[in-house]
Every structure is written in structure tokens, then in C-alpha cells.
Protein backbone atom coordinates (compact mmCIF):
# COMPACT_ATOMS: atom_id res chain seq x y z
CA UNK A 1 6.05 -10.22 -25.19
CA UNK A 2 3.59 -12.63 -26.62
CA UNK A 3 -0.33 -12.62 -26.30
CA UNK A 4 -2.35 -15.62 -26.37
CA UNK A 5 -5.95 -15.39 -27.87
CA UNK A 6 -7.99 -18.06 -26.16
CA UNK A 7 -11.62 -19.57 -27.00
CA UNK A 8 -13.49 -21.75 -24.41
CA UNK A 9 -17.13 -23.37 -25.75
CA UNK A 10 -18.32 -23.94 -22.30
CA UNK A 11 -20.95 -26.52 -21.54
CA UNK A 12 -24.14 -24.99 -20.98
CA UNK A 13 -24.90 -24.81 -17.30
CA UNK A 14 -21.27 -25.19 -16.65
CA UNK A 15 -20.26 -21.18 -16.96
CA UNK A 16 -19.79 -20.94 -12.86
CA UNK A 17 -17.19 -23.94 -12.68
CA UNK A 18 -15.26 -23.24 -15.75
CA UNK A 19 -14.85 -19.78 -14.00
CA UNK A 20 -13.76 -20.76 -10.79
CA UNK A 21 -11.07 -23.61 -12.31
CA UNK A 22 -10.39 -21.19 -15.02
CA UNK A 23 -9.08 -18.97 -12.28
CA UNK A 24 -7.47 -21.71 -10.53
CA UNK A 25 -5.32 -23.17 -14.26
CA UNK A 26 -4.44 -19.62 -15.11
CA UNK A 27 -2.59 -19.13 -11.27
CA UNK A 28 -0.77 -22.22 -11.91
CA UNK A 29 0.20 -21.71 -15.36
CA UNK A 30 1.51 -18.15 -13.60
CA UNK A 31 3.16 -19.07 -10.31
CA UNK A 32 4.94 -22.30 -11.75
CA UNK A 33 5.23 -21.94 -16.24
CA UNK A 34 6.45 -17.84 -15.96
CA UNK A 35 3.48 -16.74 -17.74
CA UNK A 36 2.17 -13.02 -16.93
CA UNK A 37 -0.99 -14.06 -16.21
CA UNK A 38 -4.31 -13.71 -18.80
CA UNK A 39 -7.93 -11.96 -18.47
CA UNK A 40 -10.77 -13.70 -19.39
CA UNK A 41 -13.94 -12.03 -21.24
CA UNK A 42 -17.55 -13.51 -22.35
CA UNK A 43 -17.68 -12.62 -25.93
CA UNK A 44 -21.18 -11.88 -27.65
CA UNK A 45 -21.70 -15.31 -29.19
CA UNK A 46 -21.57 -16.53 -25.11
CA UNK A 47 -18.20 -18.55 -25.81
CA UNK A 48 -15.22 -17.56 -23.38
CA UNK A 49 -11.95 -15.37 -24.69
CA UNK A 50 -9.11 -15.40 -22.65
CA UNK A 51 -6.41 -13.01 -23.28
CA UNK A 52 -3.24 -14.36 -22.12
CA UNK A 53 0.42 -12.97 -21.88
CA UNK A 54 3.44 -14.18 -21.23
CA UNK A 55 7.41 -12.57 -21.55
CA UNK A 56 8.30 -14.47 -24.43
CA UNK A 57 7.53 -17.14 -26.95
CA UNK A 58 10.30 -19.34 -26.01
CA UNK A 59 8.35 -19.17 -22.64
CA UNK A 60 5.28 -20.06 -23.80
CA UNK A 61 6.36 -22.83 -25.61
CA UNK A 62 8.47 -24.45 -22.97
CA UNK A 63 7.13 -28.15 -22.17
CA UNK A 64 5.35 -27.84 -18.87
CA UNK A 65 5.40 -30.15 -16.73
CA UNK A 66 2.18 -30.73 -14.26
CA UNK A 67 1.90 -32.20 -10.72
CA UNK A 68 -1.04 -34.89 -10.65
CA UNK A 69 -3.03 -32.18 -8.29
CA UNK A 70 -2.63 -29.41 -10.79
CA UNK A 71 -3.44 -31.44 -13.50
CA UNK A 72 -6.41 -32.41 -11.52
CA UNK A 73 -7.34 -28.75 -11.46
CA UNK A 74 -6.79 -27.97 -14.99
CA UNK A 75 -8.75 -31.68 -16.14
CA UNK A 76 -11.62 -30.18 -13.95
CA UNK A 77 -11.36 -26.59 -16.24
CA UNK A 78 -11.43 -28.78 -19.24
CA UNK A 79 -14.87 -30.55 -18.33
CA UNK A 80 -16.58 -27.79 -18.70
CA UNK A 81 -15.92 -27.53 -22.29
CA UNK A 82 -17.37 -28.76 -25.16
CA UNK A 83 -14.61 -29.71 -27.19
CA UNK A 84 -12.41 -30.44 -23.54
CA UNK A 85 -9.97 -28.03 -24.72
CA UNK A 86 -9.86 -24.68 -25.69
CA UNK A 87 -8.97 -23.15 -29.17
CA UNK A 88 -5.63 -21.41 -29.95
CA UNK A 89 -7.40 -17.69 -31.95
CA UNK A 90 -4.38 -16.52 -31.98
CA UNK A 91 -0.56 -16.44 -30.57
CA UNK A 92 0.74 -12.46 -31.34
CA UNK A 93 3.51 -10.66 -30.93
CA UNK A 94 3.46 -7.21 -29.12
CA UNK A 95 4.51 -4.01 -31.08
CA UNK A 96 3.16 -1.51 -29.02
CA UNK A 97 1.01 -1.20 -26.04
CA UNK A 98 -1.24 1.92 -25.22
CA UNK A 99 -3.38 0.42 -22.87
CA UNK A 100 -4.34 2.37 -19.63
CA UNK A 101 -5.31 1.32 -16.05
CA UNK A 102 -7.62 4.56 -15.62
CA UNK A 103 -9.29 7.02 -18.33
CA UNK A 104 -7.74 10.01 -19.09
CA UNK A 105 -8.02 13.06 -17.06
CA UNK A 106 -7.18 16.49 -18.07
């Protein structure tokens, strides 16, 4: 499995719409590009991190190929930003994973 570390420098003002086409990109990227889909968090320095996964590198890096109405979609996400795009943190390979949906209960 590989994780995608994603920053967004969103335009101020703009934090609502990034979120909503945010949401919209990432279901694309899922239902048509195989990823596993990707959480996003607002970090302390207010920039965007989104957490992505997907099975496999080979995966990831497969050329995608966009319809002009979900490019539309994902050009919308990208106005929002600063820089238009986001920045690659970091692309990492999974060793182990410990996370949990609920705390533990004895």
C-alpha cells in the first residue's frame, strides 16, 4: 500500500470551496484511478493535509486520464489554491498499520 502526504495553500476566503471540490476530485480519483480514497485535515499553520492511499505505487503512478467534466471539477479544486496545485510531502510505503476505528475498551 502506498500513502500520499498532501499540502494545499488555500486562498484565503476560499477554505469552503476547496472543501466541497476537494471532496468532489478525491471521489473521482477513487471511483475511476483505483485509489482507496484519502482524508483531509487542517494542519496548525491553516494549510490543508490530505492523507491519501492507494493499493499500490504502480497504481498511483498510472497516467490518468480525465473527462473534460472531471477535469472541470478538479480545475475548480485547484483555484482555490495559491500555488494551483498542491505539494507532494510525501509518497510512503506502508510497513505496518495499527490504526483503530474506535478506542480501546477493556
Amino acid at each position: 500500500m502506498l500513502a500520499v502526504l498532501l499540502e494545499f495553500n488555500v486562498k484565503h476566503g476560499a477554505e469552503e470551496e476547496f472543501i466541497v471540490y476537494w471532496k468532489k476530485t478525491t471521489q473521482i480519483i477513487y471511483e475511476k484511478f483505483g485509489s482507496l480514497g484519502s482524508k483531509l485535515h487542517r494542519s496548525d499553520n491553516d494549510t490543508f493535509i490530505a492523507y491519501a492511499q492507494w493499493p499500490s505505487a504502480d497504481i498511483y503512478q498510472t497516467e490518468q486520464d480525465w473527462s473534460a467534466e472531471e477535469s472541470d471539477v478538479r480545475e475548480k479544486m485547484r483555484a482555490t489554491l495559491v500555488d494551483g496545485r498542491p505539494t507532494v510531502l510525501h509518497k510512503l510505503t506502508l510497513l505496518s498499520d495499527l490504526t483503530k476505528s474506535e478506542t480501546f475498551v477493556p
